[in-house]
PDB file of N, CA and C in Angstrom:
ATOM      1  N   UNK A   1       8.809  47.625 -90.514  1.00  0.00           N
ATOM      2  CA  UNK A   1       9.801  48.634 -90.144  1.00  0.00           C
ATOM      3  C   UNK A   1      10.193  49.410 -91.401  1.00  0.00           C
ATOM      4  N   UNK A   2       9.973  51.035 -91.485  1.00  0.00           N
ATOM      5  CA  UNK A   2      10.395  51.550 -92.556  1.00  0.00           C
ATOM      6  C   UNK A   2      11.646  51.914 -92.289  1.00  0.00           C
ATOM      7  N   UNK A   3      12.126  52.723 -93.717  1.00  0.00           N
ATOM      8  CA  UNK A   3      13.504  53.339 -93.576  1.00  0.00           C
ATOM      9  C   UNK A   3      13.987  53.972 -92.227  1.00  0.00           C
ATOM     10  N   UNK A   4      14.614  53.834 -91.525  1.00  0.00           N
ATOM     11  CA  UNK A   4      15.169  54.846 -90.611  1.00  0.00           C
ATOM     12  C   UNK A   4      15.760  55.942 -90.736  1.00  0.00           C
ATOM     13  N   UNK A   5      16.343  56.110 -92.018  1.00  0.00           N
ATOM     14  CA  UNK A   5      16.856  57.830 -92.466  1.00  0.00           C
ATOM     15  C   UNK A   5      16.072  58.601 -92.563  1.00  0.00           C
ATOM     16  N   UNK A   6      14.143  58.253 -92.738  1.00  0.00           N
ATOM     17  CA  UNK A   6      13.186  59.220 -92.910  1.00  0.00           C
ATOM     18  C   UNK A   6      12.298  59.052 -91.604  1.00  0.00           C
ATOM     19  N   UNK A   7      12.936  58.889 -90.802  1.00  0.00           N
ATOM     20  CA  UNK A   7      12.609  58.623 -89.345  1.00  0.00           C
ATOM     21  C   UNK A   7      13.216  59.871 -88.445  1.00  0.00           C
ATOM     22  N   UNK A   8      12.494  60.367 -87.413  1.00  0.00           N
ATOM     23  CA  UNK A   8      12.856  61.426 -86.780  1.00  0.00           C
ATOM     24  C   UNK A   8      12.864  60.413 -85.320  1.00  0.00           C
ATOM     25  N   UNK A   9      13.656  60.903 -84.287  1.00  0.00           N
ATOM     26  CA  UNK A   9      14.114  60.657 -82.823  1.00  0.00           C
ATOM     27  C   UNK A   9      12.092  61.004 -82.202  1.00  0.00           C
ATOM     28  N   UNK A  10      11.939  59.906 -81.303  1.00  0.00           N
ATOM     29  CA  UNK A  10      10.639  60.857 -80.063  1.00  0.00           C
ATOM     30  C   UNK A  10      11.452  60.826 -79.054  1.00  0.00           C
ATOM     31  N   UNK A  11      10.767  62.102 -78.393  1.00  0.00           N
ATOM     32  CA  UNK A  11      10.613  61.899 -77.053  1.00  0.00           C
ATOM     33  C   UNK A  11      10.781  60.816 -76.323  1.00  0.00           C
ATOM     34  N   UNK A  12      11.331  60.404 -75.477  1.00  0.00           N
ATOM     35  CA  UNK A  12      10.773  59.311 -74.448  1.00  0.00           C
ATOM     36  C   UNK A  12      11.315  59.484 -73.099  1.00  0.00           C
ATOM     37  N   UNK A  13      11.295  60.959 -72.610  1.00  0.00           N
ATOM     38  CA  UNK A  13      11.539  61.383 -71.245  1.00  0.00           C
ATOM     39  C   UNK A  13      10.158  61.058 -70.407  1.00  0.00           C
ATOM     40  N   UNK A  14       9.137  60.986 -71.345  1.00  0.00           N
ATOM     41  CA  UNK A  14       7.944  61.678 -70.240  1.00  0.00           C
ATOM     42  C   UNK A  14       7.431  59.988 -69.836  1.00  0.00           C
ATOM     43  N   UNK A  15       7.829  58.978 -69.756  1.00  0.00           N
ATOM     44  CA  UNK A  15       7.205  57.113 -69.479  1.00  0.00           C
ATOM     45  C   UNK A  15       6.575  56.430 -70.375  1.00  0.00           C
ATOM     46  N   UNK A  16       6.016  57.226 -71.319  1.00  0.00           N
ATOM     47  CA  UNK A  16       5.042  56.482 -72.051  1.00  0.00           C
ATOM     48  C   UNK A  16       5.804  55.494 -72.961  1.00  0.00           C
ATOM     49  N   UNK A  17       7.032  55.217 -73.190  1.00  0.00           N
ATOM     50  CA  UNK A  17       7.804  54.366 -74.002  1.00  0.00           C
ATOM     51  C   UNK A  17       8.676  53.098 -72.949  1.00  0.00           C
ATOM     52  N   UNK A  18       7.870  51.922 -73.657  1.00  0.00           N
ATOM     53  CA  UNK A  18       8.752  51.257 -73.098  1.00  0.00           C
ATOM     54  C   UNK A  18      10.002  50.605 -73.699  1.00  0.00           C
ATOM     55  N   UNK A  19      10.854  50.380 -72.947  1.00  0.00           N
ATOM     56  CA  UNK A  19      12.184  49.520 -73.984  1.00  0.00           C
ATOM     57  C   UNK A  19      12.293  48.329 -74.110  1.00  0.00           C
ATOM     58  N   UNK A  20      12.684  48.321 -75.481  1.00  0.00           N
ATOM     59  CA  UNK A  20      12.392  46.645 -76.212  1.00  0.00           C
ATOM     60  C   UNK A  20      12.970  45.969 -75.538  1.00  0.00           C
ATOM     61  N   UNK A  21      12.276  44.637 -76.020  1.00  0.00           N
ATOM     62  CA  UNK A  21      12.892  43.133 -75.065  1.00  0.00           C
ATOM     63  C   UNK A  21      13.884  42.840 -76.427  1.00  0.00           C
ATOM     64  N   UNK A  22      14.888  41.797 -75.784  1.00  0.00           N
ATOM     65  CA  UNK A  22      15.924  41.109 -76.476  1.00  0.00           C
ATOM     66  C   UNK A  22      15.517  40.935 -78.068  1.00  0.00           C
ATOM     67  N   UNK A  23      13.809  40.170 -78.136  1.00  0.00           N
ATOM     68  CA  UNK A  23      13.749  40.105 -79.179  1.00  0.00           C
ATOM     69  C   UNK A  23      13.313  40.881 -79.575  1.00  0.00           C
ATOM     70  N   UNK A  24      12.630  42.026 -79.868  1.00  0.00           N
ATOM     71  CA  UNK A  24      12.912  42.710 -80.294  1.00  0.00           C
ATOM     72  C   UNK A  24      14.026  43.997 -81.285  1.00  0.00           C
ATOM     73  N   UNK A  25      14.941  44.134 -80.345  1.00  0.00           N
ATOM     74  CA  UNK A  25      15.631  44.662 -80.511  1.00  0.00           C
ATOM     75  C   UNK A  25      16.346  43.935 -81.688  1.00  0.00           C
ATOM     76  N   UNK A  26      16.554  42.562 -81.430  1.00  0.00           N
ATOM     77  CA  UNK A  26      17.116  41.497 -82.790  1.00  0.00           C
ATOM     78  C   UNK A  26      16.531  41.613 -84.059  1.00  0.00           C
ATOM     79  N   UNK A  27      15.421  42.121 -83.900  1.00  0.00           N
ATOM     80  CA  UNK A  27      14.262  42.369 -85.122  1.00  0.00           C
ATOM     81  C   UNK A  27      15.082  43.547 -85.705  1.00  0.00           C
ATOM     82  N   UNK A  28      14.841  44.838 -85.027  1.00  0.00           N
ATOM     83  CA  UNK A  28      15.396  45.799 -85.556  1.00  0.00           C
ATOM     84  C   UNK A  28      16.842  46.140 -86.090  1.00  0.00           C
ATOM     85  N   UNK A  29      17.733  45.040 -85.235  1.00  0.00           N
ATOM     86  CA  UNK A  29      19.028  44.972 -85.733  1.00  0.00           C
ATOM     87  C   UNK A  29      19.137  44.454 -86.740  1.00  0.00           C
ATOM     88  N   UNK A  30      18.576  43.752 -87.635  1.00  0.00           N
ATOM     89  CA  UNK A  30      18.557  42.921 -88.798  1.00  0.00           C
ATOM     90  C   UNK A  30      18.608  44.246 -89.971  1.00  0.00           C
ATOM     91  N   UNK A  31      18.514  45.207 -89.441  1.00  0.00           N
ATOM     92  CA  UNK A  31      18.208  46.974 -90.276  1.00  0.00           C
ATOM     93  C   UNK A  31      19.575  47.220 -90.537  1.00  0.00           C
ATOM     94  N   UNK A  32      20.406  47.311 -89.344  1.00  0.00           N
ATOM     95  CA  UNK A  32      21.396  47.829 -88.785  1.00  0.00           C
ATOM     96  C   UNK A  32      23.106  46.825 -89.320  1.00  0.00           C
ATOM     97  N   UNK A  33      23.680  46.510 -90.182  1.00  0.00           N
ATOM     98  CA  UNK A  33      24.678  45.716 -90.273  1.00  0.00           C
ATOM     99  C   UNK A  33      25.752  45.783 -89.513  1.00  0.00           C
ATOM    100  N   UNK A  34      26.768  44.941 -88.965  1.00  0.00           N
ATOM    101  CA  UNK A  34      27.903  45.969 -87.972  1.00  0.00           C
ATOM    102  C   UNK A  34      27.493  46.126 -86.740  1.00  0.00           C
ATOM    103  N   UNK A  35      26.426  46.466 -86.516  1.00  0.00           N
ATOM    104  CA  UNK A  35      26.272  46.897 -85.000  1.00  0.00           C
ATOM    105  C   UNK A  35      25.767  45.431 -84.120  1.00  0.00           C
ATOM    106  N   UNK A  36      26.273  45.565 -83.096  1.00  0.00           N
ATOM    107  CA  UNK A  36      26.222  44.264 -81.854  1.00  0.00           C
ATOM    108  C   UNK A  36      24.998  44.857 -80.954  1.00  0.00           C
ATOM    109  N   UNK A  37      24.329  44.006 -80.230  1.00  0.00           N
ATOM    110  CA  UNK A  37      23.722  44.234 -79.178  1.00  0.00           C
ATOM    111  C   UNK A  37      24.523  43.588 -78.279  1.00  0.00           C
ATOM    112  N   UNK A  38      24.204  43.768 -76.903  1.00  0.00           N
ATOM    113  CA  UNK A  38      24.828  43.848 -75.849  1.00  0.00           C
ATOM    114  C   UNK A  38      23.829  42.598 -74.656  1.00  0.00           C
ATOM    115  N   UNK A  39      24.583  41.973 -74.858  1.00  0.00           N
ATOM    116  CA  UNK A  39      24.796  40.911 -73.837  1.00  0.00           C
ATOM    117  C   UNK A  39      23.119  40.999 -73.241  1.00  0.00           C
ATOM    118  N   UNK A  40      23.206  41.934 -72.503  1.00  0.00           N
ATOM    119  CA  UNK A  40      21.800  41.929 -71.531  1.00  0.00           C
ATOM    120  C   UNK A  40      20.295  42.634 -72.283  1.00  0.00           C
ATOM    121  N   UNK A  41      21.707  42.925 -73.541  1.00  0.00           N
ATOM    122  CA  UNK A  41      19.761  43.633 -74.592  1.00  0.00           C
ATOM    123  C   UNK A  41      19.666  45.033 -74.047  1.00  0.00           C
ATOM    124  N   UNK A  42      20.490  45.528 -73.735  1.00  0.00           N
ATOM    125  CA  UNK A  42      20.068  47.348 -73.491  1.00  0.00           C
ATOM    126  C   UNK A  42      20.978  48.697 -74.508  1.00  0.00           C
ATOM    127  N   UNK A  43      22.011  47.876 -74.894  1.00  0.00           N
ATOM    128  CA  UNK A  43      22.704  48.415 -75.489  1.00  0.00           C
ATOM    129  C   UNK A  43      23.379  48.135 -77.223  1.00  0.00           C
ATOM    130  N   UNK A  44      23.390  48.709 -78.459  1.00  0.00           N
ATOM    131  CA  UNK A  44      24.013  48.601 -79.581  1.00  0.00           C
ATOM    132  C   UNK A  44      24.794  49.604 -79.433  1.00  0.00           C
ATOM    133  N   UNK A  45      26.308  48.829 -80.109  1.00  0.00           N
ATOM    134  CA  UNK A  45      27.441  49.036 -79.938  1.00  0.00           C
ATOM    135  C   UNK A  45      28.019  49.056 -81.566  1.00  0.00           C
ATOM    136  N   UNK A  46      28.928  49.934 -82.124  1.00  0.00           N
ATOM    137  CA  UNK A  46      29.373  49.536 -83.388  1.00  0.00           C
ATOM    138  C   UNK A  46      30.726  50.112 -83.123  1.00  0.00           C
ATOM    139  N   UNK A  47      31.922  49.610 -83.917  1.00  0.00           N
ATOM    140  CA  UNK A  47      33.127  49.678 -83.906  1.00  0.00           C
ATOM    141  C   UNK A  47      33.759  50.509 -84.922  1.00  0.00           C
ATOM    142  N   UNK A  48      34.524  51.911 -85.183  1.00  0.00           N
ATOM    143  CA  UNK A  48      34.419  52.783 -86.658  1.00  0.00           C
ATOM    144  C   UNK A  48      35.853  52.567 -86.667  1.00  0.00           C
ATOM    145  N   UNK A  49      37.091  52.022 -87.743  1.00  0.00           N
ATOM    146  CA  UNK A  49      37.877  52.051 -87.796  1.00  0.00           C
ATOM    147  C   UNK A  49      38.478  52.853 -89.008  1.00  0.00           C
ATOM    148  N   UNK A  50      39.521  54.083 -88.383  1.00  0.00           N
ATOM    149  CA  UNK A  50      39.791  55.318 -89.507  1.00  0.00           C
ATOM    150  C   UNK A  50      41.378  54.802 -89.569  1.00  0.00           C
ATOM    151  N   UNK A  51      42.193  55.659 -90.639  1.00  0.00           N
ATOM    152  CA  UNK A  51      43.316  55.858 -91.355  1.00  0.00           C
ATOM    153  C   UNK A  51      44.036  57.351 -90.318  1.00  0.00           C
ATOM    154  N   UNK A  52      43.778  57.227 -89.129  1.00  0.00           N
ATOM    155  CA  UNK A  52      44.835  58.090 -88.395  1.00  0.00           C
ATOM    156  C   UNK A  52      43.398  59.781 -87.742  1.00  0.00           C
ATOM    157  N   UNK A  53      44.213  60.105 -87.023  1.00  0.00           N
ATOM    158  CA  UNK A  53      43.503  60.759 -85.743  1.00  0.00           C
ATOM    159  C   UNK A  53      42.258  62.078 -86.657  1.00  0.00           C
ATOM    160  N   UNK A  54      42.683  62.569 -87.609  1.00  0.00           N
ATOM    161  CA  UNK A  54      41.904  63.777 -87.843  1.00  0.00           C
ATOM    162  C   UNK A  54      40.991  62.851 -88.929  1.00  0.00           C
ATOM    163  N   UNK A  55      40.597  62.141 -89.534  1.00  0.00           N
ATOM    164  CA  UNK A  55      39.523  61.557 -89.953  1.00  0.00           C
ATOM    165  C   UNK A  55      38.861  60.724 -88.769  1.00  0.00           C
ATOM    166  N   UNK A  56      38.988  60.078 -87.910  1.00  0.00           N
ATOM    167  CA  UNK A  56      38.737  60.119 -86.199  1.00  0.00           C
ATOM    168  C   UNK A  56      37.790  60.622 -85.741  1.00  0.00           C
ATOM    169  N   UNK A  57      38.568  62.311 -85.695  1.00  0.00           N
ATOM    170  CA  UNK A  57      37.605  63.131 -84.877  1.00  0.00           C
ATOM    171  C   UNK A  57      36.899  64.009 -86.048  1.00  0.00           C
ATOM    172  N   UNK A  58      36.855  63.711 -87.455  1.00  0.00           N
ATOM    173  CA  UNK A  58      35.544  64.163 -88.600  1.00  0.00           C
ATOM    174  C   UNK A  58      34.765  63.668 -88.315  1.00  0.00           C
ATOM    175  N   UNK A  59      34.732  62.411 -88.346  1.00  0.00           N
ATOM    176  CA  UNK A  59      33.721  61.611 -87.251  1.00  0.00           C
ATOM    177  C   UNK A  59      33.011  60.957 -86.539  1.00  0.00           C
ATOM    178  N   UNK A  60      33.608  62.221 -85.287  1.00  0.00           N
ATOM    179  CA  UNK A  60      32.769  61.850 -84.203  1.00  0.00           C
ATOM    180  C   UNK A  60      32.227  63.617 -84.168  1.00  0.00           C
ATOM    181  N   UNK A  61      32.935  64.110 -85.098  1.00  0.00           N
ATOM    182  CA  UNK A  61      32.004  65.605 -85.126  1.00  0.00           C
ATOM    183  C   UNK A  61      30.800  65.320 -85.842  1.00  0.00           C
ATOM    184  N   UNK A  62      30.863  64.414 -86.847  1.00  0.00           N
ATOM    185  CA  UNK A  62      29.304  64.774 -87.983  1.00  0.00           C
ATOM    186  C   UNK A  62      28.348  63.673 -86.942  1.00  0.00           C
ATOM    187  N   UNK A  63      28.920  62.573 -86.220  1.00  0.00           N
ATOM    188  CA  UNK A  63      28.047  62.185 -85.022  1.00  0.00           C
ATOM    189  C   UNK A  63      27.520  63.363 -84.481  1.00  0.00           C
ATOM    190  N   UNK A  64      28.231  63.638 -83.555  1.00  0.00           N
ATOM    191  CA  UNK A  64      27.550  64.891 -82.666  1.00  0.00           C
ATOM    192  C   UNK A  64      26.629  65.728 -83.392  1.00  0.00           C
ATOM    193  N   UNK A  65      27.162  66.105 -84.177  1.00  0.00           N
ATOM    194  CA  UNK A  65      26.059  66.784 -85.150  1.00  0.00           C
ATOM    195  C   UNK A  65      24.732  65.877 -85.417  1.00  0.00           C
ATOM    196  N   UNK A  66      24.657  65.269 -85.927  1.00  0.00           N
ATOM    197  CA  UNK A  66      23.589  63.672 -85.865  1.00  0.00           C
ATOM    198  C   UNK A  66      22.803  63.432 -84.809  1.00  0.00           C
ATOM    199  N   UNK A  67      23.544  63.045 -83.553  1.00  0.00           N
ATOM    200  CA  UNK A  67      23.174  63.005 -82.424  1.00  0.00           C
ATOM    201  C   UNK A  67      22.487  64.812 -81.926  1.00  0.00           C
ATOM    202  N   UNK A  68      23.110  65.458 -82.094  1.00  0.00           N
ATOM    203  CA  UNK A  68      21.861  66.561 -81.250  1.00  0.00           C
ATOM    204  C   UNK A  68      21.105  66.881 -82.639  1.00  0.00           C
ATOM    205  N   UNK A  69      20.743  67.032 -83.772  1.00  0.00           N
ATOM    206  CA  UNK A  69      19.839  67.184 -84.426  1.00  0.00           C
ATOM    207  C   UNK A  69      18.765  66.246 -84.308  1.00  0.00           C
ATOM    208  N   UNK A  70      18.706  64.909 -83.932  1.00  0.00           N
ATOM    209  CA  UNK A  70      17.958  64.147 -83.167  1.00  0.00           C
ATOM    210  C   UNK A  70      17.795  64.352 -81.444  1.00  0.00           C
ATOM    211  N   UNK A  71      18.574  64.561 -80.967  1.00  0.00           N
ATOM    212  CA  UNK A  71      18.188  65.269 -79.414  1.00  0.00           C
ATOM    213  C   UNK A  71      18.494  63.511 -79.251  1.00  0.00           C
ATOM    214  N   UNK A  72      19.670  63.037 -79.521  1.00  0.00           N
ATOM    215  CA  UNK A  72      19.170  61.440 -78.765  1.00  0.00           C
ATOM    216  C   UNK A  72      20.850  61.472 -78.710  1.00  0.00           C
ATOM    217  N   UNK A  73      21.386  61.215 -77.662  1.00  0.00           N
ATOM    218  CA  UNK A  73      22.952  61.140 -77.700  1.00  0.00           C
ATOM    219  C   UNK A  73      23.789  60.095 -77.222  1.00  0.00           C
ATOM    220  N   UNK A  74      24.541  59.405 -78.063  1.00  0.00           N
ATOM    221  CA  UNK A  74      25.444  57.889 -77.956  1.00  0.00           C
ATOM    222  C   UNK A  74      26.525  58.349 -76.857  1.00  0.00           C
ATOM    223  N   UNK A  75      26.943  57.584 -76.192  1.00  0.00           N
ATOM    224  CA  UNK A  75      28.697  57.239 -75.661  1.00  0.00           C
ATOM    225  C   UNK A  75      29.427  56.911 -76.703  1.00  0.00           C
ATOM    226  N   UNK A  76      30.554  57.458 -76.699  1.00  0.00           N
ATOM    227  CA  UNK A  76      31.246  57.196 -77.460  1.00  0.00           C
ATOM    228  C   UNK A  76      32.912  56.957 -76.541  1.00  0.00           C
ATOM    229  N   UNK A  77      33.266  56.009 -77.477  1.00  0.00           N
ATOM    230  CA  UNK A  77      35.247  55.928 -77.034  1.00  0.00           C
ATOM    231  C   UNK A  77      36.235  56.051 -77.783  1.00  0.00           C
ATOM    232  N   UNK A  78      36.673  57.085 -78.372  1.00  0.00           N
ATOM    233  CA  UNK A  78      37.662  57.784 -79.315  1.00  0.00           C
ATOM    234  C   UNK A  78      39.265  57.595 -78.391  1.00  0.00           C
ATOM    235  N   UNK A  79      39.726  56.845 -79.683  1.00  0.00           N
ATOM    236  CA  UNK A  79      41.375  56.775 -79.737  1.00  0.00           C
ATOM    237  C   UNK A  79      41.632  57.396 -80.897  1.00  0.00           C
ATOM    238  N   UNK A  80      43.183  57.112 -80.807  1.00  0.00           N
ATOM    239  CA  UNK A  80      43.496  57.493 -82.057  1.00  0.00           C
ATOM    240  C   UNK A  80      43.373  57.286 -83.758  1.00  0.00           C
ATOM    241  N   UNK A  81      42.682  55.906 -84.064  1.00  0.00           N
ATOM    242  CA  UNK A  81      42.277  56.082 -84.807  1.00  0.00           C
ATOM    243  C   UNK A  81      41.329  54.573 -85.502  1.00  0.00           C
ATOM    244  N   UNK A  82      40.562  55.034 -83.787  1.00  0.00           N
ATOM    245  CA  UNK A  82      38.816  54.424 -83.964  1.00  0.00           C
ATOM    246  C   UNK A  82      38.033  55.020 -82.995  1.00  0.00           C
ATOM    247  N   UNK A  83      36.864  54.566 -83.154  1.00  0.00           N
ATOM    248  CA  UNK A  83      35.469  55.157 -82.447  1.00  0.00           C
ATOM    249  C   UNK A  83      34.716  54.163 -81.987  1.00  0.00           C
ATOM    250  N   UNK A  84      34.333  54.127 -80.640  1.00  0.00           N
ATOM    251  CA  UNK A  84      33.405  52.933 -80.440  1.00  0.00           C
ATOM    252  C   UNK A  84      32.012  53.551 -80.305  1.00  0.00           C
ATOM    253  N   UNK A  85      30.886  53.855 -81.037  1.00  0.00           N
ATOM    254  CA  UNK A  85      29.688  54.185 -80.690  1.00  0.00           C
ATOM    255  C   UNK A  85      28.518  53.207 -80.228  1.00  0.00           C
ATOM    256  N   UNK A  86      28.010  53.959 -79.021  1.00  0.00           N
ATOM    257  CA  UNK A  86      27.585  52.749 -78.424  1.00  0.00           C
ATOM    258  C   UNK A  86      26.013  53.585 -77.906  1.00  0.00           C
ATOM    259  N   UNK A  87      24.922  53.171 -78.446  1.00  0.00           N
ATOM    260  CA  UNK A  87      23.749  53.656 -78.069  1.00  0.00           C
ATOM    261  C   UNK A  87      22.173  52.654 -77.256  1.00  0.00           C
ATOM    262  N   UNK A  88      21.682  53.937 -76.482  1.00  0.00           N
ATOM    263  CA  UNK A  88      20.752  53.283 -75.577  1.00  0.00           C
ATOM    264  C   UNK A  88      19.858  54.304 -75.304  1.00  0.00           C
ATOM    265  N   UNK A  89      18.937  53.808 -74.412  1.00  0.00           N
ATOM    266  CA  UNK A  89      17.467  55.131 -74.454  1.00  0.00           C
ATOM    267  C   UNK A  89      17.611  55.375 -72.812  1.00  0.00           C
ATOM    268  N   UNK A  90      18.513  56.029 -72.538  1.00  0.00           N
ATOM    269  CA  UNK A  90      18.984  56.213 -70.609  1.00  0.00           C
ATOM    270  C   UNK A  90      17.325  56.537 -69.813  1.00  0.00           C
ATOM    271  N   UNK A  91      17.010  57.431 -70.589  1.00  0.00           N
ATOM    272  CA  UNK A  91      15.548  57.759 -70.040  1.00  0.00           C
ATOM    273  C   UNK A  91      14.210  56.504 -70.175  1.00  0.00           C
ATOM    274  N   UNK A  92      14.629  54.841 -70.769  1.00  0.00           N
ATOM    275  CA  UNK A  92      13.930  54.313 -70.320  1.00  0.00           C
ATOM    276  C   UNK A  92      14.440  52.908 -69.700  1.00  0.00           C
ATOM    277  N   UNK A  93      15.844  53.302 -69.588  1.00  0.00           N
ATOM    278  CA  UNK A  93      16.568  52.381 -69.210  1.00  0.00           C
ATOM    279  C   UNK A  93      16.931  50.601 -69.794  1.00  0.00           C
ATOM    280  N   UNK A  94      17.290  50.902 -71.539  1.00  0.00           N
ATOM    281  CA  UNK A  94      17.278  50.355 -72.670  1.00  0.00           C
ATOM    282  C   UNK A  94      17.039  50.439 -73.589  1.00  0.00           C
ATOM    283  N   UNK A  95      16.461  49.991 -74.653  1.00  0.00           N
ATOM    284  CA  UNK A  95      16.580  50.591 -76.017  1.00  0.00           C
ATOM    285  C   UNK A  95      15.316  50.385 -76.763  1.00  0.00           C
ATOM    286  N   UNK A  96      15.187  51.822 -77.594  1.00  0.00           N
ATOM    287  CA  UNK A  96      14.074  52.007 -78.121  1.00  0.00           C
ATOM    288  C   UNK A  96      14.070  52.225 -80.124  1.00  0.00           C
ATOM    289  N   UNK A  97      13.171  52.497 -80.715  1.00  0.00           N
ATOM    290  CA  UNK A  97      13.612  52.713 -82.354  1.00  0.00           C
ATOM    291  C   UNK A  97      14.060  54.047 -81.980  1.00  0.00           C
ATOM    292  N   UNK A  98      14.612  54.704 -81.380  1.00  0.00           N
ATOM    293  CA  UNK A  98      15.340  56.143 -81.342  1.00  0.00           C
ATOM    294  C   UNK A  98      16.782  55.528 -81.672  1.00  0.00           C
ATOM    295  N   UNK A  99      17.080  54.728 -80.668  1.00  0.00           N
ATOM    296  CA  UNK A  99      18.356  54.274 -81.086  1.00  0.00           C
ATOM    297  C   UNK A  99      18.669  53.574 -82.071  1.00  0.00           C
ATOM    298  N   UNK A 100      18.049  52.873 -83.002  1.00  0.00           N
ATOM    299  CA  UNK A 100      18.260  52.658 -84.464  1.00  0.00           C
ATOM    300  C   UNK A 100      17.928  53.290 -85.218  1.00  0.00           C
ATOM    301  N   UNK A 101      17.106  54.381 -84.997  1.00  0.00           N
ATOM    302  CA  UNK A 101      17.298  55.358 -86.193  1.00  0.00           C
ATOM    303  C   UNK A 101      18.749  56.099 -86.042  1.00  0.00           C
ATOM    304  N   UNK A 102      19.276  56.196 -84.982  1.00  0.00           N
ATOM    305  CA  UNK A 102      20.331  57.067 -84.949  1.00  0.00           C
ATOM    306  C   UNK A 102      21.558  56.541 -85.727  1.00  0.00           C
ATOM    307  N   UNK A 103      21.446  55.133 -85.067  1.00  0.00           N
ATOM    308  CA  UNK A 103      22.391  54.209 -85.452  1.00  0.00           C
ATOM    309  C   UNK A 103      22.345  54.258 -87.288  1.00  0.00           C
ATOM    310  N   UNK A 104      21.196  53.949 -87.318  1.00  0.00           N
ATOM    311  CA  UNK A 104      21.111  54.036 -89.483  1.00  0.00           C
ATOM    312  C   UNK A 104      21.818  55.393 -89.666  1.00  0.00           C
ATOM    313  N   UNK A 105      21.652  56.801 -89.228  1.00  0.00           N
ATOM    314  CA  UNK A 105      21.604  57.716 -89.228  1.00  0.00           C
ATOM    315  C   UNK A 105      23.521  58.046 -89.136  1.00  0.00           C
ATOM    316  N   UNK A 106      24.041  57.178 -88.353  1.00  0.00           N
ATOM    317  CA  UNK A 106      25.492  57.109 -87.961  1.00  0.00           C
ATOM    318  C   UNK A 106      26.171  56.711 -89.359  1.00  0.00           C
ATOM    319  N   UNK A 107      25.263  55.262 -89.754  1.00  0.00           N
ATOM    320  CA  UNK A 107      25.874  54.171 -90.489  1.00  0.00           C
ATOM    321  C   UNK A 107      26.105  55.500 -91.926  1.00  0.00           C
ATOM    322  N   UNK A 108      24.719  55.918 -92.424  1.00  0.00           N
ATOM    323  CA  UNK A 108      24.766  56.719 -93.853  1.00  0.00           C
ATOM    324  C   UNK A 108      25.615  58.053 -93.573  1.00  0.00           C
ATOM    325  N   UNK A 109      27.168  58.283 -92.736  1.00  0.00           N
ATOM    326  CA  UNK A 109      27.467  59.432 -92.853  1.00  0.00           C
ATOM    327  C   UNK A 109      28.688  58.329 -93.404  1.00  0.00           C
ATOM    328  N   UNK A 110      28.821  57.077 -93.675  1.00  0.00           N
ATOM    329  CA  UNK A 110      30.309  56.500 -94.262  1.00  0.00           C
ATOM    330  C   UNK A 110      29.469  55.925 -95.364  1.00  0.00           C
ATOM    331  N   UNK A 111      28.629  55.971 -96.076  1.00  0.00           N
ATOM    332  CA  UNK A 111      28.099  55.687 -97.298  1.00  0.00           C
ATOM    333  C   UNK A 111      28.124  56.314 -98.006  1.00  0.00           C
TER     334      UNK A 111
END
């Protein structure tokens, strides 16, 4: 597994990708520090805790930004002053290296 910051998002609307099994995904999380997988293996989840609402929503703007420059887009749950980002590959119904590159990609905007 190389770096994920020099990793670009694919495609995986059109079937040809399938989504990782449990172990898998454990493989790739070993990349990822902080972030949880999810119970049934379809989902990584990470928890962002800020110093009050407008560092908050800085971001979950340089996310968004992140997220559509990759074309790959997290759920997110914004309070006042945390973020729950939570990513998956909807188009294969679980998770693929799109979603850990994003996730690395999340992690290096607080580094």
């Amino acid at each position: 597994m190389e770096n994920r910051l020099d990793k670009k998002c694919q495609a995986c609307e059109y079937g040809d990708v399938a989504p990782f099994s449990i172990k898998e995904a454990k493989q790739y999380l070993q990349k990822i520090s902080l972030w949880q997988l999810s119970a049934c293996g379809k989902k990584i989840s990470r928890t962002f805790d800020f110093k009050g609402f407008y560092k908050t929503m800085a971001f979950v703007n340089a996310v968004a930004w992140v997220a559509n420059s990759e074309g790959h887009h997290p759920d997110m749950e914004i309070s006042f002053n945390r973020c729950i980002v939570h990513f998956t590959t909807h188009a294969v119904g679980g998770l693929t290296e799109n979603d850990f590159i994003c996730a690395a990609k999340v992690d290096a905007l607080l580094s």
